[in-house]
N, C-alpha and C. Protein backbone atom coordinates (compact mmCIF):
# COMPACT_ATOMS: atom_id res chain seq x y z
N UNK A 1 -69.07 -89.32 -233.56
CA UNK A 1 -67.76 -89.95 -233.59
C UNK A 1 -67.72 -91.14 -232.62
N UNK A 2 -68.64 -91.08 -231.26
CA UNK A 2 -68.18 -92.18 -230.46
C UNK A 2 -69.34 -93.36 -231.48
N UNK A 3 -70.51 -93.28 -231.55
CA UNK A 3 -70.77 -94.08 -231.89
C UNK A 3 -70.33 -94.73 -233.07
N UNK A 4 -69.66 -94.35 -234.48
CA UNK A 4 -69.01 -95.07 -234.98
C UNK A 4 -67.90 -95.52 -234.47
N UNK A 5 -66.93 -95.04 -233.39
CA UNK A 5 -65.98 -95.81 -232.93
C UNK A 5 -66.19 -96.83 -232.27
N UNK A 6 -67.84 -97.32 -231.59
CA UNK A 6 -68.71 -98.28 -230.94
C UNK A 6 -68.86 -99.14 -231.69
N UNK A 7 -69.50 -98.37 -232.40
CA UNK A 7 -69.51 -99.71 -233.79
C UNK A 7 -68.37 -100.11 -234.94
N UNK A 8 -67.20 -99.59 -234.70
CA UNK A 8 -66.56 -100.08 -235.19
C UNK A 8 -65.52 -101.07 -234.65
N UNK A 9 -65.98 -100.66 -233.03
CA UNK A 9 -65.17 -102.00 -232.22
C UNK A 9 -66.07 -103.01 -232.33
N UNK A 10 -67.38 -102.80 -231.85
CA UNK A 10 -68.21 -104.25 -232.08
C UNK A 10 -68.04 -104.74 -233.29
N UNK A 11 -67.81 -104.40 -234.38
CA UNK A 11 -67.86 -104.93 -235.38
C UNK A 11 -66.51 -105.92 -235.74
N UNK A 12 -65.55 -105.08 -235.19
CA UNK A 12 -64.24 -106.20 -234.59
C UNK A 12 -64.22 -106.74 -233.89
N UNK A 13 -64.77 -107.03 -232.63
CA UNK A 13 -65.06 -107.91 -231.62
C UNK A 13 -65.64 -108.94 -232.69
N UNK A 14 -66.58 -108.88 -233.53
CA UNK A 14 -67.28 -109.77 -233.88
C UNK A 14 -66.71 -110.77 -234.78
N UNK A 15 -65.80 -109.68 -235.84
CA UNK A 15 -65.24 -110.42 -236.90
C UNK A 15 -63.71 -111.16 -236.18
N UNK A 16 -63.46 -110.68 -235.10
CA UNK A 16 -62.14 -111.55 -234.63
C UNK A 16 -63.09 -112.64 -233.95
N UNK A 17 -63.60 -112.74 -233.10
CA UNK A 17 -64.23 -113.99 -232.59
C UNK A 17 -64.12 -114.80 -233.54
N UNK A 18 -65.10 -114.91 -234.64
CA UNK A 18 -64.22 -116.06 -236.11
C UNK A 18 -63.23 -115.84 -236.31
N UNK A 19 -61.95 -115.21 -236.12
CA UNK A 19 -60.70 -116.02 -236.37
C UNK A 19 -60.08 -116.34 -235.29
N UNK A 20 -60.60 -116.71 -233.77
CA UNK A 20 -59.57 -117.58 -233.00
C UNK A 20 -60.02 -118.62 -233.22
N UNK A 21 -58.56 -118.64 -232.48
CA UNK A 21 -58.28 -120.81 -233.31
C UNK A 21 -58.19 -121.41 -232.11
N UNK A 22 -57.54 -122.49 -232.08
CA UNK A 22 -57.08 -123.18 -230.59
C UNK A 22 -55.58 -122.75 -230.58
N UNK A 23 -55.27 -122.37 -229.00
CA UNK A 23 -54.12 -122.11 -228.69
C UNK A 23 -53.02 -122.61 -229.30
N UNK A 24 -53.05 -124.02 -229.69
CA UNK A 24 -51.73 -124.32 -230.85
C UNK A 24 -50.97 -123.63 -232.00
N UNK A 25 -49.70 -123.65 -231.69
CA UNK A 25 -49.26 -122.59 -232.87
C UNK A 25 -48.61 -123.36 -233.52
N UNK A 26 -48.54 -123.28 -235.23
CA UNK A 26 -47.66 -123.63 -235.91
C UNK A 26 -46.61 -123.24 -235.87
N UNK A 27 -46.03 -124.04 -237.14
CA UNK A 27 -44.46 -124.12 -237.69
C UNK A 27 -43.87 -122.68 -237.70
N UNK A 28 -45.12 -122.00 -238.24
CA UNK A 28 -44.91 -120.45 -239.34
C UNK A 28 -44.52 -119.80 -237.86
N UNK A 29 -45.51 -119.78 -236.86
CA UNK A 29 -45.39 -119.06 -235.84
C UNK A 29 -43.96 -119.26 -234.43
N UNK A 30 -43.65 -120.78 -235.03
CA UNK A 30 -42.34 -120.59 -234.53
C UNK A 30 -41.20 -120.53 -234.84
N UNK A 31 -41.27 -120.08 -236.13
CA UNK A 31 -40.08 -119.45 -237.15
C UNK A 31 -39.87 -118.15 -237.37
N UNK A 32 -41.35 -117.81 -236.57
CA UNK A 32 -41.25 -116.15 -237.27
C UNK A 32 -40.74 -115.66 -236.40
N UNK A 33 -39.43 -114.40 -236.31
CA UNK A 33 -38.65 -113.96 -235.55
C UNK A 33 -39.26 -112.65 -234.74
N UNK A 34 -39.11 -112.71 -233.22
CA UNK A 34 -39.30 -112.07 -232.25
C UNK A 34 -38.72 -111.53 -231.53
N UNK A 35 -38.61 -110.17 -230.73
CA UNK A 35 -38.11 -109.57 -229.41
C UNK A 35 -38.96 -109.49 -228.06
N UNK A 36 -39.13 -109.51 -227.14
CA UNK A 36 -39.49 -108.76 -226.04
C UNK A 36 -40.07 -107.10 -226.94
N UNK A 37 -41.33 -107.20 -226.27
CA UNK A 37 -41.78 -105.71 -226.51
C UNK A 37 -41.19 -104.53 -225.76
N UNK A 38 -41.35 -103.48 -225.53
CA UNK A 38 -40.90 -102.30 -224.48
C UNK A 38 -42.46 -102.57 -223.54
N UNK A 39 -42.28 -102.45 -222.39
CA UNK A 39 -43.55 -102.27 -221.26
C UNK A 39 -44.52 -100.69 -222.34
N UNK A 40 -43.84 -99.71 -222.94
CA UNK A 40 -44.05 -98.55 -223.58
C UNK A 40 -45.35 -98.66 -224.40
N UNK A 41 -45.17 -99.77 -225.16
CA UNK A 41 -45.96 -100.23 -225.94
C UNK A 41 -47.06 -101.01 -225.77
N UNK A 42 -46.94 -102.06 -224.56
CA UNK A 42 -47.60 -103.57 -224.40
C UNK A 42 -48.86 -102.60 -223.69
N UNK A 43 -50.26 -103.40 -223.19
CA UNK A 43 -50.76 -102.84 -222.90
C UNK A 43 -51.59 -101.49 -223.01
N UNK A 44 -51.46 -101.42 -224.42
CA UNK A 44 -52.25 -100.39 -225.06
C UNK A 44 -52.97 -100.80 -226.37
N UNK A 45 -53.51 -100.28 -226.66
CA UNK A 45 -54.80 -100.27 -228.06
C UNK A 45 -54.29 -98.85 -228.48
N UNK A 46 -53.06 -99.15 -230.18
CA UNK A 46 -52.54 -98.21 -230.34
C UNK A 46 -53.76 -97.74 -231.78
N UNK A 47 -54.29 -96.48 -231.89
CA UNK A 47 -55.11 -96.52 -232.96
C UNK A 47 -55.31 -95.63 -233.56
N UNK A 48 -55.73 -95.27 -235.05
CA UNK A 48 -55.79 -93.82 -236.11
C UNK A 48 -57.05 -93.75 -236.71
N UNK A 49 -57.62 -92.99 -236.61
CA UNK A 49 -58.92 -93.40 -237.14
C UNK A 49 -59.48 -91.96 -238.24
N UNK A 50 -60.85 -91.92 -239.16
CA UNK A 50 -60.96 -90.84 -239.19
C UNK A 50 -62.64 -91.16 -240.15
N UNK A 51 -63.20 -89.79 -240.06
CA UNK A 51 -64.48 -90.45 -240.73
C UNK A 51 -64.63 -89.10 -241.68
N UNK A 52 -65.46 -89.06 -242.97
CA UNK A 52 -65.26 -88.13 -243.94
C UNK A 52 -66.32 -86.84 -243.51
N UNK A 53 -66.06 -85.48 -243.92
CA UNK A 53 -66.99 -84.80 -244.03
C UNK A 53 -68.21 -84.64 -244.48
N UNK A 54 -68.49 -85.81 -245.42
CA UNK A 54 -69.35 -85.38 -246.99
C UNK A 54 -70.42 -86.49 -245.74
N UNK A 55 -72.23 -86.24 -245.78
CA UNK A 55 -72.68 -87.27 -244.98
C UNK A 55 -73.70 -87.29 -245.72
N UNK A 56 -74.48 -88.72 -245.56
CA UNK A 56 -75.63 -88.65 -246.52
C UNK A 56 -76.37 -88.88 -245.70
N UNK A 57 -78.02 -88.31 -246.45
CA UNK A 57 -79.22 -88.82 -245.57
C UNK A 57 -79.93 -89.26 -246.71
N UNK A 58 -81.34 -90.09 -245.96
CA UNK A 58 -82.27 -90.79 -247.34
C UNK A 58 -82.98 -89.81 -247.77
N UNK A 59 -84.12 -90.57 -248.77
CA UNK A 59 -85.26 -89.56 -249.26
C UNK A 59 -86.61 -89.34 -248.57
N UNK A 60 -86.21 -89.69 -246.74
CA UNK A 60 -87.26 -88.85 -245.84
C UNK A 60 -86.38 -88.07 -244.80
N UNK A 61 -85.16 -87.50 -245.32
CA UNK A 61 -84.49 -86.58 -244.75
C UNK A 61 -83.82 -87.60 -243.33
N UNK A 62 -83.80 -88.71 -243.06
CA UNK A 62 -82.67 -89.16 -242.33
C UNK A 62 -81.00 -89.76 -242.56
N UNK A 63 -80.80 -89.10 -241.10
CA UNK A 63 -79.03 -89.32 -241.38
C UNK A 63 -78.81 -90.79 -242.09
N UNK A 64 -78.09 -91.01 -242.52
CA UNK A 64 -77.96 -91.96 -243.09
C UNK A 64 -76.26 -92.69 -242.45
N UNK A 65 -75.78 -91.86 -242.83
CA UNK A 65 -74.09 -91.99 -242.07
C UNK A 65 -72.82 -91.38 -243.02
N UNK A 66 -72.05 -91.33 -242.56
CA UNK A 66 -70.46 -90.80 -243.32
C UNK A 66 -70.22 -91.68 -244.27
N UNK A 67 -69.49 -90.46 -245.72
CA UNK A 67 -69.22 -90.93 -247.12
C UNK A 67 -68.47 -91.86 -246.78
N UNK A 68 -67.41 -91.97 -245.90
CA UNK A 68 -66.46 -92.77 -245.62
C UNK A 68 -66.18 -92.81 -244.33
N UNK A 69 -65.48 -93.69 -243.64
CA UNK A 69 -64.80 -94.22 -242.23
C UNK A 69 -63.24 -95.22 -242.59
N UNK A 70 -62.74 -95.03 -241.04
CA UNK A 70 -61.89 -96.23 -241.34
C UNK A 70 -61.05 -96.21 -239.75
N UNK A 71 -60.71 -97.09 -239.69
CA UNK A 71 -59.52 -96.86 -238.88
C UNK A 71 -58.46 -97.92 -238.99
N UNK A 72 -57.06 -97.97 -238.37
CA UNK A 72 -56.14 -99.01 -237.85
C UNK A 72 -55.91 -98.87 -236.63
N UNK A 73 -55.49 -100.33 -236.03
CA UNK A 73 -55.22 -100.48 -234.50
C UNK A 73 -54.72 -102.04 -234.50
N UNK A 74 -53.25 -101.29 -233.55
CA UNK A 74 -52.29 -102.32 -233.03
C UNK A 74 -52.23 -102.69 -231.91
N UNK A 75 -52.67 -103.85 -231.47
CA UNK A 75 -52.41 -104.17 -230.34
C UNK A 75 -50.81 -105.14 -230.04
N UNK A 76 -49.94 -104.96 -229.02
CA UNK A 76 -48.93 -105.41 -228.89
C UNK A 76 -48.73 -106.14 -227.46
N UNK A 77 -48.20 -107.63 -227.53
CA UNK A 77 -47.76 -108.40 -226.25
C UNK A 77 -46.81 -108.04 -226.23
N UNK A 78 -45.87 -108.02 -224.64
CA UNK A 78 -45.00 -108.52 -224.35
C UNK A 78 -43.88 -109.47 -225.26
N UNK A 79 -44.84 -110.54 -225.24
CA UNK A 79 -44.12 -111.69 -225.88
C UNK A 79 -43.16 -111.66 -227.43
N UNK A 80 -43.45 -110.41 -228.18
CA UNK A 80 -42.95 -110.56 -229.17
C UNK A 80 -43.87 -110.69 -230.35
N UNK A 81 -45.51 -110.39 -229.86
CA UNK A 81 -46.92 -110.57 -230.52
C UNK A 81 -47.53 -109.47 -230.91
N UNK A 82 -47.92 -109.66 -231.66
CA UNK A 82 -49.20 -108.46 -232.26
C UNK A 82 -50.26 -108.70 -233.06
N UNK A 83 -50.82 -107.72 -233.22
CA UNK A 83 -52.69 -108.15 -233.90
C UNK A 83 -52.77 -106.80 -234.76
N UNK A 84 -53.32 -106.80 -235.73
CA UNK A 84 -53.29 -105.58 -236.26
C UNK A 84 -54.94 -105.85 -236.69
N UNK A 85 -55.92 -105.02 -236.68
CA UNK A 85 -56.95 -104.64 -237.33
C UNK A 85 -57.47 -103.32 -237.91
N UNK A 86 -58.26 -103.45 -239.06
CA UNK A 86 -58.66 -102.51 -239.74
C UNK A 86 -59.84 -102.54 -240.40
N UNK A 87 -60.22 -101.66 -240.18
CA UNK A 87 -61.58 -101.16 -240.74
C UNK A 87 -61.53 -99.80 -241.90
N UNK A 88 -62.56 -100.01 -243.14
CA UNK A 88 -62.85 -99.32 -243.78
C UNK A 88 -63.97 -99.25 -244.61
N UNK A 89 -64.78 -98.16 -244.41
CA UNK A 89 -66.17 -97.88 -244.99
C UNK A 89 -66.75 -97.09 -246.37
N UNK A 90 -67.28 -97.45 -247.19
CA UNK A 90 -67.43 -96.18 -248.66
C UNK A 90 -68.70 -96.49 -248.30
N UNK A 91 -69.50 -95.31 -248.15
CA UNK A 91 -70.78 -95.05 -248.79
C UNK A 91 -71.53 -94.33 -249.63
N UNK A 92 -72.08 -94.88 -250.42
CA UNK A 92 -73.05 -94.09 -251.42
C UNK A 92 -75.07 -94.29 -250.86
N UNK A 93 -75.30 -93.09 -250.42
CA UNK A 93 -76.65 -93.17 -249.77
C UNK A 93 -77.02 -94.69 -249.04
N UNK A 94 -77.72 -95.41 -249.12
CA UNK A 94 -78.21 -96.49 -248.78
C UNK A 94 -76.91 -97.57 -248.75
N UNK A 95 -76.26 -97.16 -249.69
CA UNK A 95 -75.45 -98.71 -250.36
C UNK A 95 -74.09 -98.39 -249.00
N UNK A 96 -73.40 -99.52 -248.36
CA UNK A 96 -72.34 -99.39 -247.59
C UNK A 96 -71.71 -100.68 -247.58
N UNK A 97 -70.52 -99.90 -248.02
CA UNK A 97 -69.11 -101.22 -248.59
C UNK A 97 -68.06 -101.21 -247.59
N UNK A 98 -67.58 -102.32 -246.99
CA UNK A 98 -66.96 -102.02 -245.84
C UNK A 98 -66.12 -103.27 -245.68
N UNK A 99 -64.66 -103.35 -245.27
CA UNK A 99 -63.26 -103.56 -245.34
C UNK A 99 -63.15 -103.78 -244.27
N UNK A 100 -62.73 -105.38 -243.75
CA UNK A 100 -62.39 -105.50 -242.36
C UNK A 100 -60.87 -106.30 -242.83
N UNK A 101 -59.52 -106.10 -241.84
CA UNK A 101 -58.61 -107.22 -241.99
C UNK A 101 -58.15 -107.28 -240.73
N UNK A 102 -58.09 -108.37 -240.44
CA UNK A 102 -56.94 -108.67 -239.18
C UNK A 102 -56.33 -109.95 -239.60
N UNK A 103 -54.97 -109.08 -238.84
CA UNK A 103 -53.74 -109.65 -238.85
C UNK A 103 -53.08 -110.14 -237.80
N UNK A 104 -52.40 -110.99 -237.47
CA UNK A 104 -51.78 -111.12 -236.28
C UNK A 104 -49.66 -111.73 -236.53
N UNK A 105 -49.21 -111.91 -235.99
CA UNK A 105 -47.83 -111.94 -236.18
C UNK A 105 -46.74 -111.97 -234.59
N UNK A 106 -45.59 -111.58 -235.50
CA UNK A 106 -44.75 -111.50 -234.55
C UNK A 106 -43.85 -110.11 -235.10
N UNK A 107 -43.35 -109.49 -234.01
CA UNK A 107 -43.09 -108.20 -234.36
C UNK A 107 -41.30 -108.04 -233.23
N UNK A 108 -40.17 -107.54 -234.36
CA UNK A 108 -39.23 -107.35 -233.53
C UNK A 108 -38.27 -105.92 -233.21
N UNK A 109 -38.53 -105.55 -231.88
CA UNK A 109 -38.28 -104.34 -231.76
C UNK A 109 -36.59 -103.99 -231.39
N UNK A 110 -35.76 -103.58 -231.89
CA UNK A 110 -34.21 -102.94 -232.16
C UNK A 110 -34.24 -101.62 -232.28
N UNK A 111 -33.88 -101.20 -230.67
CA UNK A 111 -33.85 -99.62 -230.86
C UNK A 111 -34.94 -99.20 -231.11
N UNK A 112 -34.85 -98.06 -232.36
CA UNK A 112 -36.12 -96.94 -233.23
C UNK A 112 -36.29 -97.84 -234.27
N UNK A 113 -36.33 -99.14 -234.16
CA UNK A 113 -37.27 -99.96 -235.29
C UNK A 113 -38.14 -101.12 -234.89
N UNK A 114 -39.17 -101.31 -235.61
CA UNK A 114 -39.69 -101.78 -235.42
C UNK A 114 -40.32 -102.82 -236.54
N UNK A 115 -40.17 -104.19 -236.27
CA UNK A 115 -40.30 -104.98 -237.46
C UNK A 115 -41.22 -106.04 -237.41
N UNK A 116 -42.34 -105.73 -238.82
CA UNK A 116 -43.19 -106.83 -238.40
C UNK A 116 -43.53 -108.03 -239.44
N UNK A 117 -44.06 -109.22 -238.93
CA UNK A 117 -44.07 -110.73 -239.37
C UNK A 117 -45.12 -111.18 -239.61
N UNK A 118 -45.49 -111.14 -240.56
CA UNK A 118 -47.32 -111.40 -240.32
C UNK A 118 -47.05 -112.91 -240.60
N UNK A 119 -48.02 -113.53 -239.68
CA UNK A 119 -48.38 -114.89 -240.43
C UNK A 119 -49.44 -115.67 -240.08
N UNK A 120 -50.42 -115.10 -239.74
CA UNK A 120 -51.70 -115.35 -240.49
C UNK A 120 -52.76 -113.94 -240.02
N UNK A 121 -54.07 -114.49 -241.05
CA UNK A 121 -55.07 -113.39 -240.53
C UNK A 121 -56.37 -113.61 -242.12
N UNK A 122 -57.11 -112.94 -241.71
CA UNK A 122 -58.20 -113.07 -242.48
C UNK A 122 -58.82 -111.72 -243.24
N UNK A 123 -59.41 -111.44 -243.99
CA UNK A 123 -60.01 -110.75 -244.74
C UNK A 123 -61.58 -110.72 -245.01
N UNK A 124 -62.36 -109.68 -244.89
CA UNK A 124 -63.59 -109.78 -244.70
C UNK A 124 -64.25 -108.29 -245.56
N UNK A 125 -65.23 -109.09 -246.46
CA UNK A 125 -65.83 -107.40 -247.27
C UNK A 125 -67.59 -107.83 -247.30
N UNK A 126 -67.79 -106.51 -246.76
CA UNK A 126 -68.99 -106.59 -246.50
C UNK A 126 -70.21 -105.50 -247.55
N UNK A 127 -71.24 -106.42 -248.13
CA UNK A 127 -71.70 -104.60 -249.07
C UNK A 127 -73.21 -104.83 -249.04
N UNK A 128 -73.76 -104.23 -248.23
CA UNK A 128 -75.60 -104.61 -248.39
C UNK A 128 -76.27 -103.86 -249.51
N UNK A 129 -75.57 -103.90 -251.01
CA UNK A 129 -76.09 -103.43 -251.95
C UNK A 129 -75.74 -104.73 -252.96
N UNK A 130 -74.57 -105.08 -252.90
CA UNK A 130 -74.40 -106.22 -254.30
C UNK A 130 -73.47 -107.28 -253.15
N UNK A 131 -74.49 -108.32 -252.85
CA UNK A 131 -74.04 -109.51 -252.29
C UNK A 131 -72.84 -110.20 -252.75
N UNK A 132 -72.69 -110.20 -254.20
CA UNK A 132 -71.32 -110.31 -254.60
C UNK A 132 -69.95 -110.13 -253.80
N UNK A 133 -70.24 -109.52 -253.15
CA UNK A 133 -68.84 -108.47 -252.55
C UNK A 133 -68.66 -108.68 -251.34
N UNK A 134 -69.54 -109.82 -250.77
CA UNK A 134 -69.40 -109.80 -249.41
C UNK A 134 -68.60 -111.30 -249.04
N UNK A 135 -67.60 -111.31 -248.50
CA UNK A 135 -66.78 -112.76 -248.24
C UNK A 135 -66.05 -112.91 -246.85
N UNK A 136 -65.13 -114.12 -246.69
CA UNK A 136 -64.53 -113.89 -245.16
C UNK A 136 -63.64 -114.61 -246.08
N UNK A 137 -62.23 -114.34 -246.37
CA UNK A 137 -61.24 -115.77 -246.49
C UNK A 137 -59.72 -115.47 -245.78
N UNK A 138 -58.82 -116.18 -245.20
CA UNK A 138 -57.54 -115.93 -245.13
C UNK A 138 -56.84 -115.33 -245.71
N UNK A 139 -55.87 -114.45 -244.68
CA UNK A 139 -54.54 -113.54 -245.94
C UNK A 139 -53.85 -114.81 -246.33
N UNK A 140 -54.35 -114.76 -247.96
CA UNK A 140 -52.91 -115.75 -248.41
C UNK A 140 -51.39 -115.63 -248.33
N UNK A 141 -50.51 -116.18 -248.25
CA UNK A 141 -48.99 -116.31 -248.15
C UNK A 141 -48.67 -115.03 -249.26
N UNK A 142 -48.97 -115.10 -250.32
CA UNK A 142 -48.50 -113.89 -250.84
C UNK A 142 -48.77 -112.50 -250.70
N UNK A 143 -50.28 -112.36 -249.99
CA UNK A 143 -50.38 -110.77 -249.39
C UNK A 143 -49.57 -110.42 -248.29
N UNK A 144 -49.40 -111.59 -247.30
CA UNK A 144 -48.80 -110.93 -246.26
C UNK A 144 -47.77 -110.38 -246.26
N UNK A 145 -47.05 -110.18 -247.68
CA UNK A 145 -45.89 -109.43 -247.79
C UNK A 145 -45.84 -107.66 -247.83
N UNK A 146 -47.37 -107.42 -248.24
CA UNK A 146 -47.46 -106.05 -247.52
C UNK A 146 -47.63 -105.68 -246.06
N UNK A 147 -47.67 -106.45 -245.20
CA UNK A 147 -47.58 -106.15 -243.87
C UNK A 147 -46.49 -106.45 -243.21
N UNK A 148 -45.49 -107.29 -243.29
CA UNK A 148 -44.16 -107.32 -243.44
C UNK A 148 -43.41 -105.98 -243.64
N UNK A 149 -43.29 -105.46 -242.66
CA UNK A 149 -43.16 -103.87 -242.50
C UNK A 149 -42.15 -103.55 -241.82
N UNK A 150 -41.07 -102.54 -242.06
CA UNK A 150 -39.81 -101.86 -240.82
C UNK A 150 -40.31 -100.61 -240.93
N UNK A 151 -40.59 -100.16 -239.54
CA UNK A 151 -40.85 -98.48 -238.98
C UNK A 151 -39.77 -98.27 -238.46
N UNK A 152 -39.24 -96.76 -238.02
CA UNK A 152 -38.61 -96.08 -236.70
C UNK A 152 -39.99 -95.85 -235.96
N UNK A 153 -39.94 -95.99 -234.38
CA UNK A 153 -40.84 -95.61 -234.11
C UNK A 153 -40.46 -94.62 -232.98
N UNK A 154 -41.46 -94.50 -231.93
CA UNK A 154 -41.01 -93.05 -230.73
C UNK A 154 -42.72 -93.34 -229.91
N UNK A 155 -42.22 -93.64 -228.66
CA UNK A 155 -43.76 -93.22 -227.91
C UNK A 155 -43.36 -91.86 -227.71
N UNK A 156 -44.26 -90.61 -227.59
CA UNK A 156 -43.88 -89.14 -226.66
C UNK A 156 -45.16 -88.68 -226.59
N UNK A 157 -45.09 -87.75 -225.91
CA UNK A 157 -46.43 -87.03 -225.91
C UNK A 157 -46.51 -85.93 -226.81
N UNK A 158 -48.13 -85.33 -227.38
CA UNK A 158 -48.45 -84.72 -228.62
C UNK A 158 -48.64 -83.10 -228.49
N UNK A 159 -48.82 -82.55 -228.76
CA UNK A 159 -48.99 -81.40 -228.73
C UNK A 159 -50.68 -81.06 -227.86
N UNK A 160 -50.88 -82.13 -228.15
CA UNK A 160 -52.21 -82.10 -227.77
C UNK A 160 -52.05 -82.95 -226.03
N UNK A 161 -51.13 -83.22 -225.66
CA UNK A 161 -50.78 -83.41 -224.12
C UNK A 161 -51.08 -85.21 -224.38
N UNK A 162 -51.72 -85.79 -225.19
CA UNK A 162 -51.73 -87.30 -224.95
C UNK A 162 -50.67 -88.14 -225.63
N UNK A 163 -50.36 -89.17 -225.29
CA UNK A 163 -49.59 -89.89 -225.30
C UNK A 163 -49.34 -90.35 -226.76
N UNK A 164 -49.18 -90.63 -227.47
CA UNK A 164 -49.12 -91.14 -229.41
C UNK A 164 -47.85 -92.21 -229.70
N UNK A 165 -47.98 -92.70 -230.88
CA UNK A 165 -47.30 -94.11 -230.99
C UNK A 165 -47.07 -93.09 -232.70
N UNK A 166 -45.77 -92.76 -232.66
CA UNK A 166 -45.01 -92.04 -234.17
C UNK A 166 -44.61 -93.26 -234.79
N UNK A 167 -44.98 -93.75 -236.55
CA UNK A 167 -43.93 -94.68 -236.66
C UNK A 167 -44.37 -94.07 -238.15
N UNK A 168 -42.78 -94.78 -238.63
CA UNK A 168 -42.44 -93.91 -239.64
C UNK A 168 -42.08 -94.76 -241.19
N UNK A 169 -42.52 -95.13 -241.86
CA UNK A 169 -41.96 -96.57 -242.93
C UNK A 169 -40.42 -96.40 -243.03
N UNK A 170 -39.71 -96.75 -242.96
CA UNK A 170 -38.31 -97.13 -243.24
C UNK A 170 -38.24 -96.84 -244.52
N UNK A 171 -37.49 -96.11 -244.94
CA UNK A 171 -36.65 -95.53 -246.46
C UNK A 171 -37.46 -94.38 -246.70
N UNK A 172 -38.68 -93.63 -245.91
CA UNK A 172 -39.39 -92.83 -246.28
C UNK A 172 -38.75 -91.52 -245.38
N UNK A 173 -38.80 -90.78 -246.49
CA UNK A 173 -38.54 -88.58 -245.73
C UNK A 173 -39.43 -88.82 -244.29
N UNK A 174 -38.80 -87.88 -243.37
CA UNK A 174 -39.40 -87.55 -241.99
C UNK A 174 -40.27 -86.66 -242.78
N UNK A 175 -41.17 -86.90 -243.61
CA UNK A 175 -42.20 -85.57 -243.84
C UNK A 175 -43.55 -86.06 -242.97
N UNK A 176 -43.77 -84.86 -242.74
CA UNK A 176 -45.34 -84.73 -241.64
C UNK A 176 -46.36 -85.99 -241.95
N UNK A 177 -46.62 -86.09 -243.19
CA UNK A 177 -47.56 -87.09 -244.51
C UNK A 177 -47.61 -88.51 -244.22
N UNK A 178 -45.79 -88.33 -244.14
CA UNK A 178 -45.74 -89.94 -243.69
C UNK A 178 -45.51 -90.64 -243.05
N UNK A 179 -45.50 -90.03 -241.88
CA UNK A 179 -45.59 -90.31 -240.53
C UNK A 179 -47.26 -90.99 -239.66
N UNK A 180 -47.04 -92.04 -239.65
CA UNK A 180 -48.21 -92.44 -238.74
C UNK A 180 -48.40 -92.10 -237.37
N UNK A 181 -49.54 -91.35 -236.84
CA UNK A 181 -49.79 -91.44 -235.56
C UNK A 181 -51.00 -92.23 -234.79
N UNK A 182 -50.83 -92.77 -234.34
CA UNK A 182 -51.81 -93.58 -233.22
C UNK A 182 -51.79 -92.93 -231.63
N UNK A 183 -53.01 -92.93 -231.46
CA UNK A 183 -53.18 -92.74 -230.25
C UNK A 183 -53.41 -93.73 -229.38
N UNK A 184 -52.83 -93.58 -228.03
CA UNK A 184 -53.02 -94.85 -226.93
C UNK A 184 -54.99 -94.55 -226.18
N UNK A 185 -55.22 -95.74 -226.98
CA UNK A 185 -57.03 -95.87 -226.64
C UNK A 185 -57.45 -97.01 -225.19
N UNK A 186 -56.53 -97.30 -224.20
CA UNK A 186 -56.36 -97.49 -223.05
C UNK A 186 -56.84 -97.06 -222.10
């Protein structure tokens, strides 16, 4: 588990390094509406992760790695900022297809909600079986409307004694399912 979580940060370290820009912000970024974060939030690496049971090895009996992986993780400023990245892995023996996005925005917090602004970020698919499939391009203007998101959210602590980031989609049942938890990776 740690070492895919190793390599799944290096692998974001790597793929965000290509998308900073120069400190200049556009139009988009000073239109897009903001709050002050809670101190609750800022300063943490909020994150969910999970990797599959099913594992493959080759045909001289080595591990090979998990059917699947993935995780999400929010990082949040002060300022009214955020970054969202994600990772996701399918494997079939040898072959590994893998899902990177980051996002970044502006995010505004009211009370138990939490609202977010994406406006820009990039997309990245990676597959060392059919080169086809492998690209880097920008979220276009029309995807970012799935990340454009209202939660309730709640920092508290878990049953498990650590700290967790609850957020919940807006118009959705308090059921267990659909409730997101992140853990503070700080």
């Amino acid at each position: 588990m740690m070492k895919n979580l190793f390599l799944l940060l290096s692998m974001l370290m790597v793929f965000t390094a290509g998308c900073k820009e120069n400190d200049t912000q556009s139009d988009a970024w000073d239109d897009s509406p903001r709050t002050d974060v809670p101190p609750v939030l800022t300063n943490a690496i909020w994150q969910v992760g999970s990797i599959s049971f099913g594992n493959f090895w080759d045909d001289q009996g080595q591990y090979v790695g998990a059917g699947h992986d993935g995780a999400i993780r929010y990082y949040f400023k002060a300022d009214g900022t955020y970054e969202l990245y994600s990772y996701l892995s399918v494997r079939s023996y040898n072959c590994l297809s893998q899902s990177y996005t980051y996002v970044k925005g502006t995010v505004e917090v009211r009370g138990d909600q939490l609202t977010f602004h994406p406006v820009e970020g990039k997309y990245k698919g990676a597959d060392n079986c059919v080169s086809s499939n492998n690209f880097v391009r920008p979220v276009r203007e029309d995807e970012k409307v799935k990340f454009a998101k209202t939660y309730q959210w709640e920092v508290s602590e878990g049953n498990d004694g650590k700290i967790h980031l609850y957020m919940l989609e807006d118009g959705l049942a308090a059921e267990p399912e659909n409730i997101l938890i992140y853990d503070n990776e700080m």
